[in-house]
C-alpha atoms as a PDB file:
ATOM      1  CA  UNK A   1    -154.551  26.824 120.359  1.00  0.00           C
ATOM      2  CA  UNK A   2    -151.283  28.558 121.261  1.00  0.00           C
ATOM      3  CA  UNK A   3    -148.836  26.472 123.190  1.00  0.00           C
ATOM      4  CA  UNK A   4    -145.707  28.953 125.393  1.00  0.00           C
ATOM      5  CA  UNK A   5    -142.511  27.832 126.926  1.00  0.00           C
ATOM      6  CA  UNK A   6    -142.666  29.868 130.151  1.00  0.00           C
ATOM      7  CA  UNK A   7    -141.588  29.571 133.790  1.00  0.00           C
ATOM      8  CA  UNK A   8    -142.291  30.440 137.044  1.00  0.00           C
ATOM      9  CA  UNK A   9    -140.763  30.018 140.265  1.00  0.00           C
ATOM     10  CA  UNK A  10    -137.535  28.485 138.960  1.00  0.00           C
ATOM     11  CA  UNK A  11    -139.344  26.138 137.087  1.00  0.00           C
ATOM     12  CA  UNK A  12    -140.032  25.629 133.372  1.00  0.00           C
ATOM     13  CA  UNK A  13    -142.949  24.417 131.640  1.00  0.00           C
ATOM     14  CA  UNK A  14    -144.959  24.729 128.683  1.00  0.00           C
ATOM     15  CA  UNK A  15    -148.607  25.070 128.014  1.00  0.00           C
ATOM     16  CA  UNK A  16    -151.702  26.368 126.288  1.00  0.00           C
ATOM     17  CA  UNK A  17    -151.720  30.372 126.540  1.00  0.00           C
ATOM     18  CA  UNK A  18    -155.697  31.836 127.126  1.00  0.00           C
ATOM     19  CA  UNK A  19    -156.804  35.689 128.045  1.00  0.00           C
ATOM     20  CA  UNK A  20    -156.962  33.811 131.135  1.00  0.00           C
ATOM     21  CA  UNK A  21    -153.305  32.494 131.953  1.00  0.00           C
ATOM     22  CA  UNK A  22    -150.891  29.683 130.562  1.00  0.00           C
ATOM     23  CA  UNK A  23    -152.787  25.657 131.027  1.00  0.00           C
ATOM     24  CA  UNK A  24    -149.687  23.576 132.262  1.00  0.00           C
ATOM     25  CA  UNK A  25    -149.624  20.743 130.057  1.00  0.00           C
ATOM     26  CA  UNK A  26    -145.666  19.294 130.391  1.00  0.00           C
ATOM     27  CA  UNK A  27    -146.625  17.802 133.600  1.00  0.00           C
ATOM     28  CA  UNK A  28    -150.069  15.660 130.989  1.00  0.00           C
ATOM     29  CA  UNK A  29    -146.992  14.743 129.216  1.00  0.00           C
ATOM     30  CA  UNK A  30    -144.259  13.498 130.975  1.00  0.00           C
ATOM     31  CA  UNK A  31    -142.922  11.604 127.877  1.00  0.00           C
ATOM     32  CA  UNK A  32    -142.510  15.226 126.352  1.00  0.00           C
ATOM     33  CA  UNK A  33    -140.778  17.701 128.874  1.00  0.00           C
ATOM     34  CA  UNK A  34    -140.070  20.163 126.539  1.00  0.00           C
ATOM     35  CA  UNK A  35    -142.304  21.664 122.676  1.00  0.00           C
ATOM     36  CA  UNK A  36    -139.171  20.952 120.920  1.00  0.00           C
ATOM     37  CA  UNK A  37    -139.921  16.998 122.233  1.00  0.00           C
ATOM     38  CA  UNK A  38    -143.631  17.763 120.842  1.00  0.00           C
ATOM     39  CA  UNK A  39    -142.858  18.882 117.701  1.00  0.00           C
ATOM     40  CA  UNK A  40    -140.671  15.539 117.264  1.00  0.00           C
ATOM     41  CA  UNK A  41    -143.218  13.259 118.399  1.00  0.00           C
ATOM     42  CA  UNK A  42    -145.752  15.226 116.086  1.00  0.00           C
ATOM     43  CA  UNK A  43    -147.876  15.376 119.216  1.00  0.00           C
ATOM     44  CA  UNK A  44    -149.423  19.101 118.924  1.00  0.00           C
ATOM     45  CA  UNK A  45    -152.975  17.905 118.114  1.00  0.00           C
ATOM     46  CA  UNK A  46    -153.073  15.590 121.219  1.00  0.00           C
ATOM     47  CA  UNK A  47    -152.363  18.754 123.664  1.00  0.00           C
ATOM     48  CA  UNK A  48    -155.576  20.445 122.398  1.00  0.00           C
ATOM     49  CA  UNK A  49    -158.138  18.048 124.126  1.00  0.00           C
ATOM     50  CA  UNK A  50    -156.502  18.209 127.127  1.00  0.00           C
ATOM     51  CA  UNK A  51    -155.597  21.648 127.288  1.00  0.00           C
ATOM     52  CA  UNK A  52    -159.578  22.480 126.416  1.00  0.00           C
ATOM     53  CA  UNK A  53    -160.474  20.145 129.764  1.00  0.00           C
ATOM     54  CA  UNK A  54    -158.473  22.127 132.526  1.00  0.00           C
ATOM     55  CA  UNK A  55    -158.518  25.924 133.624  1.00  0.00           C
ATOM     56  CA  UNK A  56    -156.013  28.128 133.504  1.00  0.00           C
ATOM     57  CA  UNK A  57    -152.847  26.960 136.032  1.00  0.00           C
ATOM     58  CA  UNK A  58    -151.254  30.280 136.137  1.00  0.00           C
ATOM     59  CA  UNK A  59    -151.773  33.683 135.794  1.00  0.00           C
ATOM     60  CA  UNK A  60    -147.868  34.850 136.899  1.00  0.00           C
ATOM     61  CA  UNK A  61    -145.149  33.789 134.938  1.00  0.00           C
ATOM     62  CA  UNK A  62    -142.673  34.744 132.189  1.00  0.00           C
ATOM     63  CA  UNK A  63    -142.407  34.210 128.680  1.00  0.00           C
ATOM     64  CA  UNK A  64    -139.319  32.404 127.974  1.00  0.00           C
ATOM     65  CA  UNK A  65    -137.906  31.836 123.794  1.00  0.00           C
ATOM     66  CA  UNK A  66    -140.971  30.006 122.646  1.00  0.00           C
ATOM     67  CA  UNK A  67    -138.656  26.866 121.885  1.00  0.00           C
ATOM     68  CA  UNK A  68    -135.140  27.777 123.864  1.00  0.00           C
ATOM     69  CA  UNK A  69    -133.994  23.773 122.751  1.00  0.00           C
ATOM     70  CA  UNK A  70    -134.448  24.231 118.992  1.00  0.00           C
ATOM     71  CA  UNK A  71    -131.688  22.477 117.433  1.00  0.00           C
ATOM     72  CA  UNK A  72    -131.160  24.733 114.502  1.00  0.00           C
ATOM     73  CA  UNK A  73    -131.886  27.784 113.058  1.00  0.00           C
ATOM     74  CA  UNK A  74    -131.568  29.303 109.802  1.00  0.00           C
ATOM     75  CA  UNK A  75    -132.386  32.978 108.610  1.00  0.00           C
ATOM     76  CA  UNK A  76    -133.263  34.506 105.100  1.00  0.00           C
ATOM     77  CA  UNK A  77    -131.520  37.398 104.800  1.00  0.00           C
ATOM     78  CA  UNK A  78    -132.549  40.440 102.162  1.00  0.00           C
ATOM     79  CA  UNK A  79    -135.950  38.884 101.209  1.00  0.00           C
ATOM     80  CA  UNK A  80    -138.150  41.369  99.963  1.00  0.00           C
ATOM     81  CA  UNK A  81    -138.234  43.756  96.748  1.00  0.00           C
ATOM     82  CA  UNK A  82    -137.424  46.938  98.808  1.00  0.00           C
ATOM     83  CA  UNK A  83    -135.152  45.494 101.285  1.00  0.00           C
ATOM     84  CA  UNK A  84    -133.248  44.471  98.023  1.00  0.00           C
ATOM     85  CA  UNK A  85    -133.390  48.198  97.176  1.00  0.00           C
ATOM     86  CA  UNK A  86    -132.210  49.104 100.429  1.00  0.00           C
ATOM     87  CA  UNK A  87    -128.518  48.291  99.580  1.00  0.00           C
ATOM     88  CA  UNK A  88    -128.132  50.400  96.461  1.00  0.00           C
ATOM     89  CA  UNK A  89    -126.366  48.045  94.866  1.00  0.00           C
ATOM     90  CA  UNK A  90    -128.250  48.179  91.405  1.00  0.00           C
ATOM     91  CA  UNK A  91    -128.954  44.333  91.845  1.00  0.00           C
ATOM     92  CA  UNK A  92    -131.840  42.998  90.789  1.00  0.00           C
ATOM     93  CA  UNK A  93    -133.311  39.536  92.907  1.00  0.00           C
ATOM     94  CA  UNK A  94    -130.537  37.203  93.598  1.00  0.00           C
ATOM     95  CA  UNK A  95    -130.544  33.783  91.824  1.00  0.00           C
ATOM     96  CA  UNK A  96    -130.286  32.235  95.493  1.00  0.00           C
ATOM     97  CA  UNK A  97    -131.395  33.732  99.134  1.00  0.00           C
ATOM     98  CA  UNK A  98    -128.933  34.767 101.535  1.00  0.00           C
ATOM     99  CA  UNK A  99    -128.898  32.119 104.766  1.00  0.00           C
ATOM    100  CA  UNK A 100    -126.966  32.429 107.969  1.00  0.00           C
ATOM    101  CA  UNK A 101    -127.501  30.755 111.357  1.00  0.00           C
ATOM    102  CA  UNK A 102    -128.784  32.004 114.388  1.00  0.00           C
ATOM    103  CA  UNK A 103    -129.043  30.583 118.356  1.00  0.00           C
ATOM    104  CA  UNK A 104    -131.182  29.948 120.832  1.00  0.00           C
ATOM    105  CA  UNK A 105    -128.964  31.867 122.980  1.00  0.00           C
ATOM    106  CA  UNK A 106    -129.342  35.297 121.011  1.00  0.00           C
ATOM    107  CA  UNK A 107    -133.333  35.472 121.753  1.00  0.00           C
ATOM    108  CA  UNK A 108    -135.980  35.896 124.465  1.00  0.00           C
ATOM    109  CA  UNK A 109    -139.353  35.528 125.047  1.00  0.00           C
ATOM    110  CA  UNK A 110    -142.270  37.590 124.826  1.00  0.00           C
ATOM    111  CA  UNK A 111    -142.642  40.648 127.115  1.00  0.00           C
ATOM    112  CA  UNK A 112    -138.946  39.845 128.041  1.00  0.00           C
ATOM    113  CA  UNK A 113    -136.173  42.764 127.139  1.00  0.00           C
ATOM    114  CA  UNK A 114    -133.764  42.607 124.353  1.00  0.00           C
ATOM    115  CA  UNK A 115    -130.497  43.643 125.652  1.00  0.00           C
ATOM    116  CA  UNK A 116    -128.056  46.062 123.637  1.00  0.00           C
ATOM    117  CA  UNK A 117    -123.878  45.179 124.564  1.00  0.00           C
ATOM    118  CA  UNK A 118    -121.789  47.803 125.917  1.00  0.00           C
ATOM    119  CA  UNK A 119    -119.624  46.837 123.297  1.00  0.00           C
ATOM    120  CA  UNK A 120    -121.860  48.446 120.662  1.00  0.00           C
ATOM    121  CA  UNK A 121    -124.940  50.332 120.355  1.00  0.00           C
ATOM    122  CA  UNK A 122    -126.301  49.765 117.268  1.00  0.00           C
ATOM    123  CA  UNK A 123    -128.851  47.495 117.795  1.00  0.00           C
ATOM    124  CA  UNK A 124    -131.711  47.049 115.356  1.00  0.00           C
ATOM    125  CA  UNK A 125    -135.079  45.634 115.394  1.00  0.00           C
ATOM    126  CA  UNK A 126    -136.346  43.335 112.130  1.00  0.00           C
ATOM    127  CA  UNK A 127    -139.610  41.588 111.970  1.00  0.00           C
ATOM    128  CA  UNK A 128    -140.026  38.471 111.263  1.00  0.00           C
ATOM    129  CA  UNK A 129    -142.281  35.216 110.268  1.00  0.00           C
ATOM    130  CA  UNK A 130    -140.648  31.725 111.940  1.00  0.00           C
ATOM    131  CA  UNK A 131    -142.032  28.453 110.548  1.00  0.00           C
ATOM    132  CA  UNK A 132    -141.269  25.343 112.465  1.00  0.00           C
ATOM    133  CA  UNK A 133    -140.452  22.612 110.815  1.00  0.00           C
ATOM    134  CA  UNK A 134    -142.874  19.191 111.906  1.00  0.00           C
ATOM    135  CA  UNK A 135    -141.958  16.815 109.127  1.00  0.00           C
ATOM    136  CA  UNK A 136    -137.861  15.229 108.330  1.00  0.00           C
ATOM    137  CA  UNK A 137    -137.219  15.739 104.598  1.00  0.00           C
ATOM    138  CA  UNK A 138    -134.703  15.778 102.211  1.00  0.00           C
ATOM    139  CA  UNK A 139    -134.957  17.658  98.344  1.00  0.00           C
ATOM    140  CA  UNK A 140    -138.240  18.590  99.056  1.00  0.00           C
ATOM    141  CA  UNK A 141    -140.323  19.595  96.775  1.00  0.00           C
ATOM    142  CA  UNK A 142    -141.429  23.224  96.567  1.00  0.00           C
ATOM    143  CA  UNK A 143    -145.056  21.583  95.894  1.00  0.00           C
ATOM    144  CA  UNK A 144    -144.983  19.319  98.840  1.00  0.00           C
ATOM    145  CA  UNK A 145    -143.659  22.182 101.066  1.00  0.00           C
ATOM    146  CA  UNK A 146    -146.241  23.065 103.899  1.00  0.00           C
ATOM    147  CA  UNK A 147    -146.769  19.508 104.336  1.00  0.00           C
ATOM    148  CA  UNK A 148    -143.614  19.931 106.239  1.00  0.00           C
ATOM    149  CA  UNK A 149    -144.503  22.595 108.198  1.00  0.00           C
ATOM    150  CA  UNK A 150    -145.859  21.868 112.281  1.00  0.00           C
ATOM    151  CA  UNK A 151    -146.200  25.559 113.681  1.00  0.00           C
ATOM    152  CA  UNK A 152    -145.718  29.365 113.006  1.00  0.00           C
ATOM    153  CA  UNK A 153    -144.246  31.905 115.780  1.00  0.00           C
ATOM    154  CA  UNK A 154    -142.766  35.295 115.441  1.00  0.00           C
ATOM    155  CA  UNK A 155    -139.330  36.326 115.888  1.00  0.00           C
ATOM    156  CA  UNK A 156    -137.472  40.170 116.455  1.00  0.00           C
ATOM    157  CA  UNK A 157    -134.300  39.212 114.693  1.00  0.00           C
ATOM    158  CA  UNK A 158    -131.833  41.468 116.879  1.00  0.00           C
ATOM    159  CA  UNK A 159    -129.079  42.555 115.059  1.00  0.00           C
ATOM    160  CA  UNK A 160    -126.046  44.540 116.381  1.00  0.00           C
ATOM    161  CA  UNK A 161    -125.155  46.270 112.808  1.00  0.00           C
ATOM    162  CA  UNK A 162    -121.672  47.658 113.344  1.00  0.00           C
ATOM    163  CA  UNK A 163    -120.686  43.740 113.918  1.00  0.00           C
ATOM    164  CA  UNK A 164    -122.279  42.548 110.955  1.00  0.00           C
ATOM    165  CA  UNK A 165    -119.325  44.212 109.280  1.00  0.00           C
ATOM    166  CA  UNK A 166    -116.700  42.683 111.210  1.00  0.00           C
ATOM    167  CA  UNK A 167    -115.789  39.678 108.150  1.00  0.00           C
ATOM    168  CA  UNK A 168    -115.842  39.916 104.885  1.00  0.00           C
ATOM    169  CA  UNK A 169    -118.142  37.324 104.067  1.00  0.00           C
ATOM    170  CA  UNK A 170    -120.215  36.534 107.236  1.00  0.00           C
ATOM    171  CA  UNK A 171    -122.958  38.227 109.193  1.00  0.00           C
ATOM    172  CA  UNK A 172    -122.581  35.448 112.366  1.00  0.00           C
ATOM    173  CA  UNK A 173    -120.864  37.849 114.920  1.00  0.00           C
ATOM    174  CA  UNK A 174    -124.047  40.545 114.373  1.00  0.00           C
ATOM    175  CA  UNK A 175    -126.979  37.894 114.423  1.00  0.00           C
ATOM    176  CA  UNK A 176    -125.846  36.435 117.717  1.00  0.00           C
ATOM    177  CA  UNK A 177    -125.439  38.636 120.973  1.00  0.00           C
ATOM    178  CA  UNK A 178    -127.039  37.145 124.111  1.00  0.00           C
ATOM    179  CA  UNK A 179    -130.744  37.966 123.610  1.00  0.00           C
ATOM    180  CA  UNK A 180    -130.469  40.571 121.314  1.00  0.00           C
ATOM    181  CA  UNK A 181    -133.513  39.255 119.656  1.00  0.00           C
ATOM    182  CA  UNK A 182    -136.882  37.530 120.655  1.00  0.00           C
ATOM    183  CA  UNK A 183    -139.309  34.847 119.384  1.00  0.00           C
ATOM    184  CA  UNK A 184    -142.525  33.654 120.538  1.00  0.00           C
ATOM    185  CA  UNK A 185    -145.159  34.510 122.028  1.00  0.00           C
ATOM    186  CA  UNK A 186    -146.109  31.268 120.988  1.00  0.00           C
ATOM    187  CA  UNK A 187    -146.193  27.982 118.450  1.00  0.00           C
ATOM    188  CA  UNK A 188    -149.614  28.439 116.325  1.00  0.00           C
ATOM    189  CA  UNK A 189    -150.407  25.321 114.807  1.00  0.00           C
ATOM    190  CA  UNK A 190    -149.634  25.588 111.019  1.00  0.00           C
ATOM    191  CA  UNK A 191    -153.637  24.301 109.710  1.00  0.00           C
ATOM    192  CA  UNK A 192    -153.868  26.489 105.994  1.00  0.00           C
ATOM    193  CA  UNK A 193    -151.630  27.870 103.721  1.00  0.00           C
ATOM    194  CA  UNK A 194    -153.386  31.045 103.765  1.00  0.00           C
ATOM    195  CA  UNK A 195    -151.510  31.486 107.777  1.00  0.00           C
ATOM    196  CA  UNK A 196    -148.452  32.188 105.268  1.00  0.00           C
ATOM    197  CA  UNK A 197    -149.734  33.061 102.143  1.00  0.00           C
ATOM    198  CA  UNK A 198    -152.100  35.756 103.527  1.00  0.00           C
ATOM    199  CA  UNK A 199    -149.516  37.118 105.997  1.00  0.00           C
ATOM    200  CA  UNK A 200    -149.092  40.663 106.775  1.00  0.00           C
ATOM    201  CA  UNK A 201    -146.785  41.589 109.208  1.00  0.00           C
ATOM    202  CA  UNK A 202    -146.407  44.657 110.979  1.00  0.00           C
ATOM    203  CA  UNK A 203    -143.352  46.179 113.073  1.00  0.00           C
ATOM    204  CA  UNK A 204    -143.744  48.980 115.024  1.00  0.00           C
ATOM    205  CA  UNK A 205    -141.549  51.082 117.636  1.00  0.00           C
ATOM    206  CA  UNK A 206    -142.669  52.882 120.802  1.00  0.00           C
ATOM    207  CA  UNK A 207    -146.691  52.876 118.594  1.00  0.00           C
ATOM    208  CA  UNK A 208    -144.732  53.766 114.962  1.00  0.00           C
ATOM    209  CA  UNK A 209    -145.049  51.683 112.132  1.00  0.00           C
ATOM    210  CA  UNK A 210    -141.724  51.163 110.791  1.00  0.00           C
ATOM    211  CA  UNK A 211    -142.498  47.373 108.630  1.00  0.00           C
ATOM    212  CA  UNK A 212    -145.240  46.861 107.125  1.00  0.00           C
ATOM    213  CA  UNK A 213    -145.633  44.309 104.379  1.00  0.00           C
ATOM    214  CA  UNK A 214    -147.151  40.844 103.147  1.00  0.00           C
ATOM    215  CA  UNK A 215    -145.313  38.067 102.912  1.00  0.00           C
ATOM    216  CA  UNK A 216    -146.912  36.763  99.190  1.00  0.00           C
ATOM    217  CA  UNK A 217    -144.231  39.679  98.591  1.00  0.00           C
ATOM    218  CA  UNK A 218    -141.493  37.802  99.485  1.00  0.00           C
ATOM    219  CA  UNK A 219    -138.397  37.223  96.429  1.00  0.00           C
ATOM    220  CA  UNK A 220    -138.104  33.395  97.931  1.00  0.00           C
ATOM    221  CA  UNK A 221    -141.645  32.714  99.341  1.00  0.00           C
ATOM    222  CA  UNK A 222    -141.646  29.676 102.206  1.00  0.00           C
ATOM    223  CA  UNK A 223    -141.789  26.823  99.998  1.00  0.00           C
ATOM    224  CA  UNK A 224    -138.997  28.172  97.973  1.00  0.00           C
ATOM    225  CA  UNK A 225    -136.979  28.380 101.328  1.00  0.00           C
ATOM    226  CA  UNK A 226    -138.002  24.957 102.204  1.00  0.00           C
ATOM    227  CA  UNK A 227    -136.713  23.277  98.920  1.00  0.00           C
ATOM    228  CA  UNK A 228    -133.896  24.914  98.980  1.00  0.00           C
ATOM    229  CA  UNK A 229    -132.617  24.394 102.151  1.00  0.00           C
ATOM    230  CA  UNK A 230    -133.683  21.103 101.882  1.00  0.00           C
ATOM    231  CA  UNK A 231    -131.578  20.324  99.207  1.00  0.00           C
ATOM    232  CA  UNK A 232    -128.115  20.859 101.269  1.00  0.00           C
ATOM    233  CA  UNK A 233    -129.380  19.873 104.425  1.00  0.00           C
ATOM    234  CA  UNK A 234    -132.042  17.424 105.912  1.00  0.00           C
ATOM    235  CA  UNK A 235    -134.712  19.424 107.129  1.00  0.00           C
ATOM    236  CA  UNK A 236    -136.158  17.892 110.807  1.00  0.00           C
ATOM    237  CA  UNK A 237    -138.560  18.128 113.249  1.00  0.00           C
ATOM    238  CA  UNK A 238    -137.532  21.104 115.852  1.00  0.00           C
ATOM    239  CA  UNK A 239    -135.608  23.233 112.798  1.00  0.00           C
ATOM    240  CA  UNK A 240    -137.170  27.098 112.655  1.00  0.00           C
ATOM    241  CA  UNK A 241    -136.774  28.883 109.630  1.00  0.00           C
ATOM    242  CA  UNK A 242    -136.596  32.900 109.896  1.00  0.00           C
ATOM    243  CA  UNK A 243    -138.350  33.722 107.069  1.00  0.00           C
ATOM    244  CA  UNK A 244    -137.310  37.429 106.111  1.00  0.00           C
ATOM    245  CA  UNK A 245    -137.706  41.016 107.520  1.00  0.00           C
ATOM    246  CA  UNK A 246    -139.615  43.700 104.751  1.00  0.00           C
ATOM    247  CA  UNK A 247    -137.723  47.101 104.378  1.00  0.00           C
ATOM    248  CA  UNK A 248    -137.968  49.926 107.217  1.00  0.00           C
ATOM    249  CA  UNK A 249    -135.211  48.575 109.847  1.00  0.00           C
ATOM    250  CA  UNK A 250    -133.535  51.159 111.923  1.00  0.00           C
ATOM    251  CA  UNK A 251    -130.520  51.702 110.351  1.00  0.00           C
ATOM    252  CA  UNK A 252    -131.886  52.560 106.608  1.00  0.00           C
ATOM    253  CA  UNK A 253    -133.031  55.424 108.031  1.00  0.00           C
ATOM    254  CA  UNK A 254    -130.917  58.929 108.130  1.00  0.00           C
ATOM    255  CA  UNK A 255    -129.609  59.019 110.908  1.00  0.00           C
ATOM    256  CA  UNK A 256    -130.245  55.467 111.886  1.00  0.00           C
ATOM    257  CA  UNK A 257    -133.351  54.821 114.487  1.00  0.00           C
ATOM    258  CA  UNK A 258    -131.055  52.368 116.553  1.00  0.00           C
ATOM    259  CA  UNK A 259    -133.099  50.841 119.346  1.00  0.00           C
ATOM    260  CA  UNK A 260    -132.293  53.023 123.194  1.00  0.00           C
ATOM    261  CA  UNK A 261    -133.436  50.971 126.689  1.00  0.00           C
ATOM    262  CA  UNK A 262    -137.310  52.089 127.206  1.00  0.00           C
ATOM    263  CA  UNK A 263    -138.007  51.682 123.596  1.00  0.00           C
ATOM    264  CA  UNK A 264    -140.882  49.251 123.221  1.00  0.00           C
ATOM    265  CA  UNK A 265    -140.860  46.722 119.871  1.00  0.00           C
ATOM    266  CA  UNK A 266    -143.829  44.801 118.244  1.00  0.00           C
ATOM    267  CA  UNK A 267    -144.138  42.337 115.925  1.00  0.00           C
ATOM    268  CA  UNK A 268    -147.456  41.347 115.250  1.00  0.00           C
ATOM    269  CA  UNK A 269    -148.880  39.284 112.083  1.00  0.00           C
ATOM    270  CA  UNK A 270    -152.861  38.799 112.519  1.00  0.00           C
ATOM    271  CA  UNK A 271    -153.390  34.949 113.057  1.00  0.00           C
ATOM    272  CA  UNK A 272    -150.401  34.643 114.839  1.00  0.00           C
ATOM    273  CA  UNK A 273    -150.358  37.319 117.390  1.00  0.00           C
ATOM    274  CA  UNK A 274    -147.869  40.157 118.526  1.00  0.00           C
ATOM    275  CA  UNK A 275    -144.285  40.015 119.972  1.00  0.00           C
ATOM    276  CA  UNK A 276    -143.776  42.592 122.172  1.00  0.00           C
ATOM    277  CA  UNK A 277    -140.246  43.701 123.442  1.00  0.00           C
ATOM    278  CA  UNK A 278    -138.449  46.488 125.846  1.00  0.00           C
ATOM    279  CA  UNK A 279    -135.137  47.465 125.636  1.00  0.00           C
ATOM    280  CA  UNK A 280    -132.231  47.513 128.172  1.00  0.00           C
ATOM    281  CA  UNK A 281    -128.663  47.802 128.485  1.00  0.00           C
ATOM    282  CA  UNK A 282    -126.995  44.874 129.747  1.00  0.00           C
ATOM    283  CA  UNK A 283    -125.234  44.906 133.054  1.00  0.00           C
ATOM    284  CA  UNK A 284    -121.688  43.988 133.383  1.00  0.00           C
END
């Protein structure tokens, strides 16, 4: 099953998604208006009989951030051997990974634009894998991990690069322009290790493959991220962790393939699904 936030007609709701349309299933579950209320009530298994019962309930709608309530969430930052190489540094894998938080306010949903400022044009595309976090814990183990884990989704981590720069020691002011990102299209139901362990993820723009990688690659692979994490901060129910973007973003190219309105973005990991973004310049 794949359960979407997504409204229509002024209203929210959230549901299975089929080739056929969304299932409402917030109104089965009045005790859970929203996923994030789901995830904390570890009730994801009990919306697949009922979801498997009905017919599709709508067919026109909008993808909205798959969980636009999430109460917190962190990114890994410079995760993978050749994004490492990227910065030229002459730095082999860092002792610790790179975190910095993001908000529900810098992303969209699925089939939704990104939107670049008129502030700054440099905005970039980076593909991601987001595990949800179904299970509180503190010091977790790296062993005991996935048990912690309630759902996958994707996320386009949006970045406006030129404001990445604007602090010395912070990347906050780049990682968080209204919707400059995207995550969804939905919550997959986190079932076998292999959903991570076997990941490959692919980014492409306007049909080019620009990322393309597997996350068993990864310098700090999920369970890493989990215990470490876990160790400053209790992990709970609703937290998404952004789990790293491989090498090939726009601006380590020369020139720099910013992303332009019309371009088209897609993140897609098999198992999982595909992201899939426009572009457009916001209106002021």
């Amino acid at each position: 099953m794949r359960y979407s936030t997504y409204s229509m007609n002024g209203e929210t709701f959230y549901g299975a998604a089929t080739d056929d349309g969304m299932i409402a299933l917030s109104p089965d579950f009045p005790q859970w208006p929203t996923l994030l209320d789901v995830i904390q009530a570890d009730g994801l298994d009990q919306l697949a009989p009922v979801a498997e019962s009905k017919s599709a309930t709508h067919a026109d709608f909008k993808y909205e951030m798959v969980m636009p309530n999430a109460p917190r969430i962190l990114c890994v930052g410079v995760n993978f051997p050749d994004r490492n190489a990227e910065y030229k540094d002459g730095t082999e894998q860092p002792k610790y990974m790179s975190l910095f938080p993001r908000f529900s306010s810098g992303f969209t949903g699925h089939e939704c634009n990104l939107v670049r400022p008129p502030e700054n044009h440099t905005l970039d595309y980076e593909g991601e894998v987001v595990v949800v976090i179904g299970k509180e814990g503190r010091r977790i183990k790296k062993e005991n991990a996935y048990d912690h884990i309630a759902a996958l989704t994707l996320c386009n981590e949006g970045t406006i690069r030129d404001w990445v720069r604007h602090a010395k020691f912070n990347v906050t002011q780049g990682k968080n322009w209204d919707r400059s990102g995207a995550m969804g299209p939905w919550l997959v139901p986190f079932k076998d290790p292999r959903q991570i362990d076997d990941a490959h993820i692919i980014t492409r723009v306007n049909g080019e493959v620009r990322q393309d990688d597997v996350l068993s690659r990864m310098m700090f692979p999920v369970s890493r991220e989990i215990e470490y994490i876990s160790t400053f901060m209790t992990l709970k129910p609703g937290d998404m962790i952004v789990t790293g973007t491989p090498t090939g973003a726009g601006a380590r190219f020369d020139p720099p393939k910013y992303l332009k309105p019309g371009d088209v973005v897609e993140v897609e990991v098999e198992g999982i699904g595909t992201l899939r973004n426009g572009v457009e310049d916001e209106v002021v």
